[in-house]
N, C-alpha and C. Protein backbone atom coordinates (compact mmCIF):
# COMPACT_ATOMS: atom_id res chain seq x y z
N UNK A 1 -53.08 -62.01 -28.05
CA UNK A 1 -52.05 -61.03 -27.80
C UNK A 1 -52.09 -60.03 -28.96
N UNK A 2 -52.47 -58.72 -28.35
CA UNK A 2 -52.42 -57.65 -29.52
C UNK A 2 -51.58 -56.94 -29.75
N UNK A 3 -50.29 -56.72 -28.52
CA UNK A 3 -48.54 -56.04 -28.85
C UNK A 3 -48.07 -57.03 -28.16
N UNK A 4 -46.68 -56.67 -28.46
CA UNK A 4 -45.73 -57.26 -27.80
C UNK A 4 -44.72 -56.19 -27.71
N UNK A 5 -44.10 -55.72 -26.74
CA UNK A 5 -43.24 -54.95 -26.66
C UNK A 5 -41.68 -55.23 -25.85
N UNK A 6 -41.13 -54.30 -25.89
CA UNK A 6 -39.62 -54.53 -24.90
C UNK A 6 -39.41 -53.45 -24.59
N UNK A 7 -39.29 -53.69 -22.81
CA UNK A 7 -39.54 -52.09 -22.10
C UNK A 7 -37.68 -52.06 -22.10
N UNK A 8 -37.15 -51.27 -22.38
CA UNK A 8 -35.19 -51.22 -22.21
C UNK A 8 -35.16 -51.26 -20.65
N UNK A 9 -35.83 -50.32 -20.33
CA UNK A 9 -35.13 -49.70 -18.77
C UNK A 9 -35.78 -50.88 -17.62
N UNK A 10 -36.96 -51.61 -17.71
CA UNK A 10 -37.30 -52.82 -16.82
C UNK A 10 -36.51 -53.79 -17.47
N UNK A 11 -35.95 -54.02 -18.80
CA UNK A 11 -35.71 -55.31 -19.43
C UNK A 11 -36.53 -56.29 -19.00
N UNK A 12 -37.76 -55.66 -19.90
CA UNK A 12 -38.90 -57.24 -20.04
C UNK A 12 -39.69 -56.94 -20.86
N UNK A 13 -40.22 -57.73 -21.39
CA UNK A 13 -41.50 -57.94 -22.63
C UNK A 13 -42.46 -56.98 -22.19
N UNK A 14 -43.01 -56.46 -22.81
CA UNK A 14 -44.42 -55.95 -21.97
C UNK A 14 -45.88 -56.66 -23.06
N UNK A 15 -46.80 -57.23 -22.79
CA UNK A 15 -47.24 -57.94 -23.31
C UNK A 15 -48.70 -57.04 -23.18
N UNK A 16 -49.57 -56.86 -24.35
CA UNK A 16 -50.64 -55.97 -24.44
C UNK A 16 -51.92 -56.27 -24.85
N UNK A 17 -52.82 -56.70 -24.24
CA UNK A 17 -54.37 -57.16 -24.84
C UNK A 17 -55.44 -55.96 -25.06
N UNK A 18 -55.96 -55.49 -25.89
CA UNK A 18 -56.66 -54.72 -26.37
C UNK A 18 -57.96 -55.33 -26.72
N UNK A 19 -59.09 -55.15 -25.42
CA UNK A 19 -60.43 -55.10 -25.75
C UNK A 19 -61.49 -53.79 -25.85
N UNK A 20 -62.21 -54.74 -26.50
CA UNK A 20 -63.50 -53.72 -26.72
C UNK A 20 -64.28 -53.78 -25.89
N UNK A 21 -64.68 -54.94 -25.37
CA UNK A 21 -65.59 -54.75 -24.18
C UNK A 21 -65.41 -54.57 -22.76
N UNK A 22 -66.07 -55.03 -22.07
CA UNK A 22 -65.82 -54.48 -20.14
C UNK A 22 -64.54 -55.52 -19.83
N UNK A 23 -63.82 -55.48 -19.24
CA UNK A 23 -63.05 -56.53 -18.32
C UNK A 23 -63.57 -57.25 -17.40
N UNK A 24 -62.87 -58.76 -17.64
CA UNK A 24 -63.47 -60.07 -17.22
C UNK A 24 -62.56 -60.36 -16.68
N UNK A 25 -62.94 -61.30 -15.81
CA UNK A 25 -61.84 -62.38 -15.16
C UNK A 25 -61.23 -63.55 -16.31
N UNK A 26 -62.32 -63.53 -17.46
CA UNK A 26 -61.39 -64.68 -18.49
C UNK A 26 -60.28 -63.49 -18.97
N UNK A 27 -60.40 -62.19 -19.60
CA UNK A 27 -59.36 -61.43 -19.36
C UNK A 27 -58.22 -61.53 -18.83
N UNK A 28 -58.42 -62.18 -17.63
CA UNK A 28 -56.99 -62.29 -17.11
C UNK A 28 -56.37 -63.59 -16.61
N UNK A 29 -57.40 -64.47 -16.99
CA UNK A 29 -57.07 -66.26 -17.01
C UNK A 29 -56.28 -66.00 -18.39
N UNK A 30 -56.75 -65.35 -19.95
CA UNK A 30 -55.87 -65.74 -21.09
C UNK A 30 -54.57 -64.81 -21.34
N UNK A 31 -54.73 -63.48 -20.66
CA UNK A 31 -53.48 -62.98 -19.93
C UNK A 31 -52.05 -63.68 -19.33
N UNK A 32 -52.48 -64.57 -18.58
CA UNK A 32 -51.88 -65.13 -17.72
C UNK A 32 -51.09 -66.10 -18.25
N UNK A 33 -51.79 -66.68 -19.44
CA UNK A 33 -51.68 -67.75 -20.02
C UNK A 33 -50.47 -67.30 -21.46
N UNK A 34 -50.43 -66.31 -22.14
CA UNK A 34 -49.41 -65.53 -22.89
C UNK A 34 -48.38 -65.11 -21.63
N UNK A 35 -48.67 -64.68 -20.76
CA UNK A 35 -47.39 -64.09 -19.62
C UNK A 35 -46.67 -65.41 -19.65
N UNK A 36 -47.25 -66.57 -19.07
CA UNK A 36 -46.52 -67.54 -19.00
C UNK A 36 -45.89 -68.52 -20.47
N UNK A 37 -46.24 -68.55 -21.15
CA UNK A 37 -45.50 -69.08 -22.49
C UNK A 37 -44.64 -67.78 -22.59
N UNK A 38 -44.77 -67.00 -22.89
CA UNK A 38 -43.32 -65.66 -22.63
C UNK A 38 -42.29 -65.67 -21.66
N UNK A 39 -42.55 -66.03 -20.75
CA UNK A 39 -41.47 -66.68 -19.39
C UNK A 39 -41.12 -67.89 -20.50
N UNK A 40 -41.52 -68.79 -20.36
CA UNK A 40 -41.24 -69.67 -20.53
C UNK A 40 -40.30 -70.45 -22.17
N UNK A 41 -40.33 -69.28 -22.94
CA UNK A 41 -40.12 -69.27 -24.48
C UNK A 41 -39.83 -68.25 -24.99
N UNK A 42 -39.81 -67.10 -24.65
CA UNK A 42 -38.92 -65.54 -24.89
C UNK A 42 -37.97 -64.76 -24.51
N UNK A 43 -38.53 -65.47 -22.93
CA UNK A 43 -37.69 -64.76 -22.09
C UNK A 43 -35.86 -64.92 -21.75
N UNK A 44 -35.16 -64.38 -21.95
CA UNK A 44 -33.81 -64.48 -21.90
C UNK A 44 -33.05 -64.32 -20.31
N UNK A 45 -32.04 -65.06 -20.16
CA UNK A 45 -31.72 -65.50 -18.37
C UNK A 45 -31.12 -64.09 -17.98
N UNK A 46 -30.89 -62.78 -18.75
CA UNK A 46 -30.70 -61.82 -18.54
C UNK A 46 -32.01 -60.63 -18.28
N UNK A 47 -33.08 -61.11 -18.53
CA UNK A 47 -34.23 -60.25 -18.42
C UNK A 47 -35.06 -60.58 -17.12
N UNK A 48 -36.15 -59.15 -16.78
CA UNK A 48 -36.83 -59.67 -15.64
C UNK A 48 -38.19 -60.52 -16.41
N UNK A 49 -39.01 -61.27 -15.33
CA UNK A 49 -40.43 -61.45 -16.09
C UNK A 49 -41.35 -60.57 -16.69
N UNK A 50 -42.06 -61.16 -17.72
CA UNK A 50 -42.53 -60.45 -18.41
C UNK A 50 -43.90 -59.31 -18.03
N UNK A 51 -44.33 -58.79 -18.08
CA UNK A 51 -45.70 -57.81 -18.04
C UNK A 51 -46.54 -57.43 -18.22
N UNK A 52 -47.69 -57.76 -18.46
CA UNK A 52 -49.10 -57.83 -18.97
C UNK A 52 -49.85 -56.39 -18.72
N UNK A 53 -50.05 -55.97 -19.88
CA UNK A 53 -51.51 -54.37 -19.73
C UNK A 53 -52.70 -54.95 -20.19
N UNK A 54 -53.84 -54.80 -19.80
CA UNK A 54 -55.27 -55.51 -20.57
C UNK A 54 -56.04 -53.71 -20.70
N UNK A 55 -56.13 -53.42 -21.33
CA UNK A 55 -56.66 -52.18 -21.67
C UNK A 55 -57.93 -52.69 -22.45
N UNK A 56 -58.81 -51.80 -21.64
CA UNK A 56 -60.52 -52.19 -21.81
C UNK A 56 -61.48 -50.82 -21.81
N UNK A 57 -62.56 -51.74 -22.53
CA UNK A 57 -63.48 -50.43 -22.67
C UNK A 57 -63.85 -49.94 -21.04
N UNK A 58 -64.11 -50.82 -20.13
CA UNK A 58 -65.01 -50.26 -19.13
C UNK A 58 -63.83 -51.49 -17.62
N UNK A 59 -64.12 -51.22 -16.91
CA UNK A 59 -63.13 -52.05 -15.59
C UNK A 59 -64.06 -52.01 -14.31
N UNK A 60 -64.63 -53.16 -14.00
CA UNK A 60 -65.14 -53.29 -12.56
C UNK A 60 -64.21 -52.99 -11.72
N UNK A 61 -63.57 -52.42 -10.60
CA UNK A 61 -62.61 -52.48 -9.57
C UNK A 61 -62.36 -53.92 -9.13
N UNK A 62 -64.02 -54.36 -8.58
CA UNK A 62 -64.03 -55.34 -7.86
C UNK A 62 -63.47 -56.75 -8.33
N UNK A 63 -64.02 -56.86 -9.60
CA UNK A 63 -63.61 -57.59 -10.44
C UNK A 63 -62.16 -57.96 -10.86
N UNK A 64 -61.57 -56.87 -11.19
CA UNK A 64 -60.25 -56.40 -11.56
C UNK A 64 -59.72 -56.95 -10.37
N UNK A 65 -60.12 -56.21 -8.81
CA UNK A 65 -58.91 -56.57 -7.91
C UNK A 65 -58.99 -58.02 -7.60
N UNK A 66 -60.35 -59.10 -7.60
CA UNK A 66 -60.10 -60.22 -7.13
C UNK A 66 -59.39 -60.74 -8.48
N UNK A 67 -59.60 -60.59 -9.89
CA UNK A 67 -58.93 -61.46 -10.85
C UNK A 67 -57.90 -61.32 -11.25
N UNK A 68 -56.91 -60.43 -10.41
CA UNK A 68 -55.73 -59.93 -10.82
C UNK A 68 -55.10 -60.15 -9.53
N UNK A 69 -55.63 -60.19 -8.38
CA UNK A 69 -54.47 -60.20 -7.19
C UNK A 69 -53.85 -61.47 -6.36
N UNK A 70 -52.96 -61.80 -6.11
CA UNK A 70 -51.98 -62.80 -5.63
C UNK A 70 -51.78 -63.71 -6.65
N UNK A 71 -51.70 -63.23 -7.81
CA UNK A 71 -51.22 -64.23 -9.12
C UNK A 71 -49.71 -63.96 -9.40
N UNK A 72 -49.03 -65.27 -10.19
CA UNK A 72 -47.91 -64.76 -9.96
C UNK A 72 -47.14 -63.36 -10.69
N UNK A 73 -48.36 -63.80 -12.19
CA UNK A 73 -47.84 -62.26 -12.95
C UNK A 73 -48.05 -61.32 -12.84
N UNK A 74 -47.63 -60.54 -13.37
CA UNK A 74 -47.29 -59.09 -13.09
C UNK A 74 -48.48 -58.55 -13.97
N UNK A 75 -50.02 -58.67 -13.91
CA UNK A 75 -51.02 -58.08 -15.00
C UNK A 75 -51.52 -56.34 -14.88
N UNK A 76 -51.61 -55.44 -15.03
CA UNK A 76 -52.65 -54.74 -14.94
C UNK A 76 -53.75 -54.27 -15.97
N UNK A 77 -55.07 -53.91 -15.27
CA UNK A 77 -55.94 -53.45 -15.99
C UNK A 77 -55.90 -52.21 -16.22
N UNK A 78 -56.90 -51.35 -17.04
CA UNK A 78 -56.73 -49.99 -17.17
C UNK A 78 -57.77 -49.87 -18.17
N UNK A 79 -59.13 -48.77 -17.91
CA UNK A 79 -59.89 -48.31 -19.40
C UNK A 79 -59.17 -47.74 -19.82
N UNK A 80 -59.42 -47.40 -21.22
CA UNK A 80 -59.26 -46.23 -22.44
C UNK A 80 -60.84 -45.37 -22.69
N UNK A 81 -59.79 -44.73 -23.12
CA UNK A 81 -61.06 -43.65 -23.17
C UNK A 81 -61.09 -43.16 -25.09
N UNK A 82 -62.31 -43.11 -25.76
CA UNK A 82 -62.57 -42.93 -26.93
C UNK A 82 -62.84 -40.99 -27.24
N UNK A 83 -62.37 -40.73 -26.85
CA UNK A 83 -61.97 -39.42 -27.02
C UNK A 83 -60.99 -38.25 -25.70
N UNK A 84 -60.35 -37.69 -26.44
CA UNK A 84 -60.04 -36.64 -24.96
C UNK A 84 -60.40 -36.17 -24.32
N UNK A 85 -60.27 -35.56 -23.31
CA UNK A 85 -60.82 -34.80 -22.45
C UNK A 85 -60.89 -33.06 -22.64
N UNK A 86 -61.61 -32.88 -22.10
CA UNK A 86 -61.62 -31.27 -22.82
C UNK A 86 -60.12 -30.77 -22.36
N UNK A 87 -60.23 -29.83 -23.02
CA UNK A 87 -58.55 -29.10 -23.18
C UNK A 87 -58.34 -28.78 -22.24
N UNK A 88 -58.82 -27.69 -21.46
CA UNK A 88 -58.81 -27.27 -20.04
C UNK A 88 -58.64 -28.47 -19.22
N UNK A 89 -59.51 -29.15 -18.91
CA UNK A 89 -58.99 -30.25 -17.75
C UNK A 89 -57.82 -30.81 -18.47
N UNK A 90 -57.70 -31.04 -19.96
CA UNK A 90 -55.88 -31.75 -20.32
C UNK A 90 -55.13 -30.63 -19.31
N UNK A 91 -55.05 -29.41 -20.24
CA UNK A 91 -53.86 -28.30 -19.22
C UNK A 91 -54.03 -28.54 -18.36
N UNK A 92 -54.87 -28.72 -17.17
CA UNK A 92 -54.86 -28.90 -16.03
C UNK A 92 -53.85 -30.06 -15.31
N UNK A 93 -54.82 -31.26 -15.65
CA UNK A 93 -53.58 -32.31 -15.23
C UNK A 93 -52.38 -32.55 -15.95
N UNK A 94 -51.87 -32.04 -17.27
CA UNK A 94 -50.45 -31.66 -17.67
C UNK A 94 -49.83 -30.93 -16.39
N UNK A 95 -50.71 -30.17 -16.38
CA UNK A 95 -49.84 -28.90 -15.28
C UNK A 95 -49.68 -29.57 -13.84
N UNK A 96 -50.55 -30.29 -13.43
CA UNK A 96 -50.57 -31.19 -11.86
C UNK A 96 -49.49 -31.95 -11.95
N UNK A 97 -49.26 -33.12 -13.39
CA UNK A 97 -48.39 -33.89 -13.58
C UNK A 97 -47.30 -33.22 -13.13
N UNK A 98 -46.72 -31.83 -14.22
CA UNK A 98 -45.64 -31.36 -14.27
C UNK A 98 -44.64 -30.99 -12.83
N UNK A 99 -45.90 -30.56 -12.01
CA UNK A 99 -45.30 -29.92 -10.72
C UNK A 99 -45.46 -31.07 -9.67
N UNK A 100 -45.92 -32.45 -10.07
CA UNK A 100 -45.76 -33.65 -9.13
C UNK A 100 -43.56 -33.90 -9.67
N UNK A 101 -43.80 -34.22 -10.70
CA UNK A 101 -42.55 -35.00 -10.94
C UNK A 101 -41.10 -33.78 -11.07
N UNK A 102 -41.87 -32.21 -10.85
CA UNK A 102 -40.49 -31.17 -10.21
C UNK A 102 -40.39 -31.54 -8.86
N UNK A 103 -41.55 -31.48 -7.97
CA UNK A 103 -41.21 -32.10 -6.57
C UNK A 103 -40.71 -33.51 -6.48
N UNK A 104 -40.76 -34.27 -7.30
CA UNK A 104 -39.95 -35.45 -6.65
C UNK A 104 -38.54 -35.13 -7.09
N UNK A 105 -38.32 -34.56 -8.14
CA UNK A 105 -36.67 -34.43 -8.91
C UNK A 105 -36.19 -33.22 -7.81
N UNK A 106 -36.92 -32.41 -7.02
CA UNK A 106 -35.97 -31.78 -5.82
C UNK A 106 -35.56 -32.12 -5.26
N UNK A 107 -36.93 -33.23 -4.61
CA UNK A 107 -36.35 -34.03 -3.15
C UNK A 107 -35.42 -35.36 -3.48
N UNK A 108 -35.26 -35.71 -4.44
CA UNK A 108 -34.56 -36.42 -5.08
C UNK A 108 -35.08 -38.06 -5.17
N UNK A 109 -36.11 -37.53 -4.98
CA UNK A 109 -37.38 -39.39 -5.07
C UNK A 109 -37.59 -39.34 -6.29
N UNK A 110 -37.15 -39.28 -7.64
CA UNK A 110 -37.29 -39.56 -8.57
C UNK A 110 -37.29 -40.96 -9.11
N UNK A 111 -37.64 -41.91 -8.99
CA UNK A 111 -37.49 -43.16 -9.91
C UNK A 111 -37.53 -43.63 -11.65
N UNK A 112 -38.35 -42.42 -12.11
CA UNK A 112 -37.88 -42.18 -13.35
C UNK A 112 -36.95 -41.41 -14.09
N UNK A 113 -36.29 -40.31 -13.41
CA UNK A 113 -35.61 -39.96 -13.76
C UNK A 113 -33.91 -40.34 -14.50
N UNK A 114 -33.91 -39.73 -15.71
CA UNK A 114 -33.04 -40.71 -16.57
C UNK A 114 -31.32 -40.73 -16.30
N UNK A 115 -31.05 -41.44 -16.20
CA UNK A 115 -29.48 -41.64 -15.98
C UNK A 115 -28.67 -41.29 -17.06
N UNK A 116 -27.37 -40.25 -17.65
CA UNK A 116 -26.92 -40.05 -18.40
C UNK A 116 -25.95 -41.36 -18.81
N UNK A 117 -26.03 -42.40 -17.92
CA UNK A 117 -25.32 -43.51 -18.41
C UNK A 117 -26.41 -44.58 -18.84
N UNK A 118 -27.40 -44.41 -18.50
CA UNK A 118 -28.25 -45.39 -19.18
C UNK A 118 -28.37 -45.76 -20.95
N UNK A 119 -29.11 -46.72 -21.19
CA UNK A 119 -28.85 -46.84 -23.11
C UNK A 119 -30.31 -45.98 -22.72
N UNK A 120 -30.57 -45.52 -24.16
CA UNK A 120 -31.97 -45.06 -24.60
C UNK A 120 -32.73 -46.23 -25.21
């Protein structure tokens, strides 16, 4: 386990493995295995279960979807990337982002959008 975090607004751990190499299915056997001692020893009768990110150099799909799906935790995979992307394509999808999440805050499908009664 390389973070450990606490998301406020899910109320749950978020639990973080940081590799260097491709993603494996042992990846997400020793995943599984911190998710569950965290249920089982962190977790408070007021919180939801906990949440696993495995952030990797490289991600088979195939791989990923059979070693991650119908388990009980909550895991996902995801590469990183070792540098940015050129600036132009950043502005770009900044700008795609921006005008995805004005159309949901019109139509009022927002799910992130923040509650003035919420804690920060």
């Amino acid at each position: 386990m390389d973070l450990l975090f606490f998301h406020r607004r899910l109320r749950c751990l978020v639990i973080v493995e940081l590799k260097l190499g491709d993603f494996s299915y042992a990846d997400a056997g020793q995943m599984h295995l911190y998710l569950n001692y965290a249920r089982e020893n962190w977790m408070y009768a007021n919180e939801n279960p906990p949440v696993g990110l495995i952030l990797c150099n490289r991600k088979d799909e195939a791989i990923a979807h059979y070693a991650l799906e119908g388990l009980p935790n909550k895991v996902m995979a995801a590469e990183y990337q070792m540098v940015l992307p050129d600036e132009k394509l950043l502005a770009a999808e900044l700008e795609r982002t921006r005008r995805t999440l004005e159309q949901r805050k019109l139509s009022g499908d927002d799910p992130n959008s923040i509650n003035e009664h919420d804690p920060v």
